[in-house]
C-alpha atoms as a PDB file:
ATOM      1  CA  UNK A   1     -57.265 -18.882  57.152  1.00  0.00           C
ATOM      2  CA  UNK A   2     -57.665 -16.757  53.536  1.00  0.00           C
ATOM      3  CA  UNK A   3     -57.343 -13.951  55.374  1.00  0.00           C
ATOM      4  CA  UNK A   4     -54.652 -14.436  57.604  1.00  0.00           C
ATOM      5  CA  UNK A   5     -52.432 -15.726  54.263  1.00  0.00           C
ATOM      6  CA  UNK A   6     -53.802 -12.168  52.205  1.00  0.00           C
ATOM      7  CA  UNK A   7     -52.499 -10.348  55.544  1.00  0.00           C
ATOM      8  CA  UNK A   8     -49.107 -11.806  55.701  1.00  0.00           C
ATOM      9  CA  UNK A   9     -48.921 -11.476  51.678  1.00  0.00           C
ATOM     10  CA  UNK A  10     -49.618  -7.803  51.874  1.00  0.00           C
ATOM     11  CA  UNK A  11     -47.379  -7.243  54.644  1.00  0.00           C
ATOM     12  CA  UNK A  12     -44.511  -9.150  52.861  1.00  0.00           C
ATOM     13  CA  UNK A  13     -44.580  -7.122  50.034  1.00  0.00           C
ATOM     14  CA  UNK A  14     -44.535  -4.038  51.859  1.00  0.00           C
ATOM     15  CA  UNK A  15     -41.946  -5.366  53.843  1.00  0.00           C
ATOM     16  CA  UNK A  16     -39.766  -5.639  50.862  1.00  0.00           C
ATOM     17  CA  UNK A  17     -40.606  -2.358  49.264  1.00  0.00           C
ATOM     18  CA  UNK A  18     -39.370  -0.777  52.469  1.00  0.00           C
ATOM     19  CA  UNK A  19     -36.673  -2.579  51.972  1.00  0.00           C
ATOM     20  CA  UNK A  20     -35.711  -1.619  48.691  1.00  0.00           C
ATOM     21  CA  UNK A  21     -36.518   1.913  49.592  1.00  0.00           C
ATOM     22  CA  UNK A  22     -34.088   2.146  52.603  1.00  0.00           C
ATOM     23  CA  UNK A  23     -31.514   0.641  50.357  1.00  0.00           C
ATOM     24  CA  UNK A  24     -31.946   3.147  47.709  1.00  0.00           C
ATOM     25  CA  UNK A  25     -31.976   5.560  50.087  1.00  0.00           C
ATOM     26  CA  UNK A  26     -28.907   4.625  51.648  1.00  0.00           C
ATOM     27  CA  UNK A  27     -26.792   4.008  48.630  1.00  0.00           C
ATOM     28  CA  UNK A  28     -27.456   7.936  48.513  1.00  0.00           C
ATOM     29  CA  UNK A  29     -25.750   8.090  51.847  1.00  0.00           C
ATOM     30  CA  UNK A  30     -28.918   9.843  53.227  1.00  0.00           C
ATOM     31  CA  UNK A  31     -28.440   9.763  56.923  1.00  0.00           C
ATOM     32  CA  UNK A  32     -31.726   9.495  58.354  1.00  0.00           C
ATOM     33  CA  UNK A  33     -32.033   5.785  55.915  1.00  0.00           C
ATOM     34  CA  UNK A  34     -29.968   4.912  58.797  1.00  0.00           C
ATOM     35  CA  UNK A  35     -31.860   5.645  61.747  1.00  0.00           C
ATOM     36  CA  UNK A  36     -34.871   4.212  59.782  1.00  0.00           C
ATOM     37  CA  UNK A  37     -33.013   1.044  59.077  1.00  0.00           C
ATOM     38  CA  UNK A  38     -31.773   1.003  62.773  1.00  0.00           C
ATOM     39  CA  UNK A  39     -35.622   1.041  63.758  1.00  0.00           C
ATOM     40  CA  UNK A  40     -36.471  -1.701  60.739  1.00  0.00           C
ATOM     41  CA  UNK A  41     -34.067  -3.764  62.169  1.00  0.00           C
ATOM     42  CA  UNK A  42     -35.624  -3.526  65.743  1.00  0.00           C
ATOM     43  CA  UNK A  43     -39.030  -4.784  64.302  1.00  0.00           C
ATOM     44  CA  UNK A  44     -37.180  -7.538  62.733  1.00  0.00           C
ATOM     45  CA  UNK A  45     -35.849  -8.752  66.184  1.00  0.00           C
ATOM     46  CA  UNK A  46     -39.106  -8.568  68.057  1.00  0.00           C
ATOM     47  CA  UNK A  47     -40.892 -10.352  64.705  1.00  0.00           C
ATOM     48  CA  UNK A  48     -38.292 -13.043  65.437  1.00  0.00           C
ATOM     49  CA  UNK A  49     -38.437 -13.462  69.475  1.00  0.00           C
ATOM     50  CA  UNK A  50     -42.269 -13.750  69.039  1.00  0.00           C
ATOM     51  CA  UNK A  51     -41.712 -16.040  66.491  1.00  0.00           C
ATOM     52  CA  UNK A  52     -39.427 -17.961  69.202  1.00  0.00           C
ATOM     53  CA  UNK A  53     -42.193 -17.662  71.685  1.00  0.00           C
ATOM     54  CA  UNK A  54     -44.684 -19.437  69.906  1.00  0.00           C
ATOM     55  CA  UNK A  55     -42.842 -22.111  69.058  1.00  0.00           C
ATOM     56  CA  UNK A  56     -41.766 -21.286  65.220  1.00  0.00           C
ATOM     57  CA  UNK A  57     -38.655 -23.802  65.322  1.00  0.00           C
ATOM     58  CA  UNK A  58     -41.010 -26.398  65.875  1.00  0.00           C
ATOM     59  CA  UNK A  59     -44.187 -26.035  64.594  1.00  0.00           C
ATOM     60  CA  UNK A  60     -42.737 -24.377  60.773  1.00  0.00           C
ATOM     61  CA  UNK A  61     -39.156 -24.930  60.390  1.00  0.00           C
ATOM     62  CA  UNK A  62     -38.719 -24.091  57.134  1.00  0.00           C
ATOM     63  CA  UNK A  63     -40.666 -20.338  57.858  1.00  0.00           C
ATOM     64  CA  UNK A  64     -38.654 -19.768  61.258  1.00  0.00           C
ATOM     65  CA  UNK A  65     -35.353 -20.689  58.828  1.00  0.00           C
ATOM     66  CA  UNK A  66     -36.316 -18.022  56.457  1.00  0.00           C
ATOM     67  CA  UNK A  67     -37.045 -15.338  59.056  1.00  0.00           C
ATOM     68  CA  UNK A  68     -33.403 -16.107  60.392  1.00  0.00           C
ATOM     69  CA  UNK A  69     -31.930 -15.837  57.151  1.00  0.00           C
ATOM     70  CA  UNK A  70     -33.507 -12.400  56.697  1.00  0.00           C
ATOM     71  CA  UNK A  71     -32.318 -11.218  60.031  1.00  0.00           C
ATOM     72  CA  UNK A  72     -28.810 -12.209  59.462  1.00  0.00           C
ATOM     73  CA  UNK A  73     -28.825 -10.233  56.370  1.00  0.00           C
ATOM     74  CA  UNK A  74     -30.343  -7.355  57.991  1.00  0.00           C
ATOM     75  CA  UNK A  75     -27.482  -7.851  61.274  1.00  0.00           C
ATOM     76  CA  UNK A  76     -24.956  -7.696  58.552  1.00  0.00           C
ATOM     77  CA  UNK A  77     -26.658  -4.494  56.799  1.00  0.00           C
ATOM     78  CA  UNK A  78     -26.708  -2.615  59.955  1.00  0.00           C
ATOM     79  CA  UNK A  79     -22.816  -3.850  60.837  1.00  0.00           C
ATOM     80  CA  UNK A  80     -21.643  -2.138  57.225  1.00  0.00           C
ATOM     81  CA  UNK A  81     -23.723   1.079  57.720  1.00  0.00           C
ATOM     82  CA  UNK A  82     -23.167   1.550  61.202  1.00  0.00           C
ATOM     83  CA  UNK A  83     -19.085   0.827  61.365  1.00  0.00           C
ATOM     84  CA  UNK A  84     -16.663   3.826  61.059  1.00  0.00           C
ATOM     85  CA  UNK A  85     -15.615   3.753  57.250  1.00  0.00           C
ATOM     86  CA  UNK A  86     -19.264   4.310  56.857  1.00  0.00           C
ATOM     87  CA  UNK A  87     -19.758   7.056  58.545  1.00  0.00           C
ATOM     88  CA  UNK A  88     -17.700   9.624  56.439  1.00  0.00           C
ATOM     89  CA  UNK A  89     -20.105   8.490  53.680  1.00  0.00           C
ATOM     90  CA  UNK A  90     -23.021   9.681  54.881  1.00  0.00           C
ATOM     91  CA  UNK A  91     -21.231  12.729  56.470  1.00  0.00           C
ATOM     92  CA  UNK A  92     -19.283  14.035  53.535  1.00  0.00           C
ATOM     93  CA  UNK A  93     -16.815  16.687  54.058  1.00  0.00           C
ATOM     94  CA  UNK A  94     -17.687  20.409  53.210  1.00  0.00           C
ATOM     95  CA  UNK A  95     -16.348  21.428  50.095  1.00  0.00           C
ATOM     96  CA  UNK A  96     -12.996  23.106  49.383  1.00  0.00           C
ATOM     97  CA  UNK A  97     -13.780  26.447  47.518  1.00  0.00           C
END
């Protein structure tokens, strides 16, 4: 049981420093953050229909609540970087000379 709680510990705190990367990275309007985050964002869905599979919204509530939290965050995330004001960010306009 330690060691499944160290694993999940570990992997939450990477989970946020790629996090915190990709929105640094973005706020840079790096275009590839996007294509990372799109693929982030994937791994977040499968985290949560596994979590659905085995029975999450019964057996831990409170964790299964948090995990949906996090993905409707990320769902809104990917909405704002993904919609068509965004796009010119991250695609700036050549320079007039």
């Amino acid at each position: 049981m330690l060691a499944e709680l160290a694993t999940k510990e570990i992997g939450a705190l990477v989970c946020i420093g790629v996090w915190l990367w990709l929105a640094w990275a973005n706020s840079r309007g790096r275009d590839w953050a996007r294509i990372v985050f799109g693929a982030f964002y994937g791994l977040i869905c499968l985290s949560m229909l596994v979590a659905l599979s085995q029975g999450a919204p019964v057996y831990a509530p409170a964790d299964f609540a948090a995990g949906m939290v996090e993905w409707l965050i990320a769902t809104a995330a990917l909405v704002l970087i993904f919609c068509g004001p965004a796009c010119r960010y991250y695609r700036p306009e050549p320079a007039q000379q």
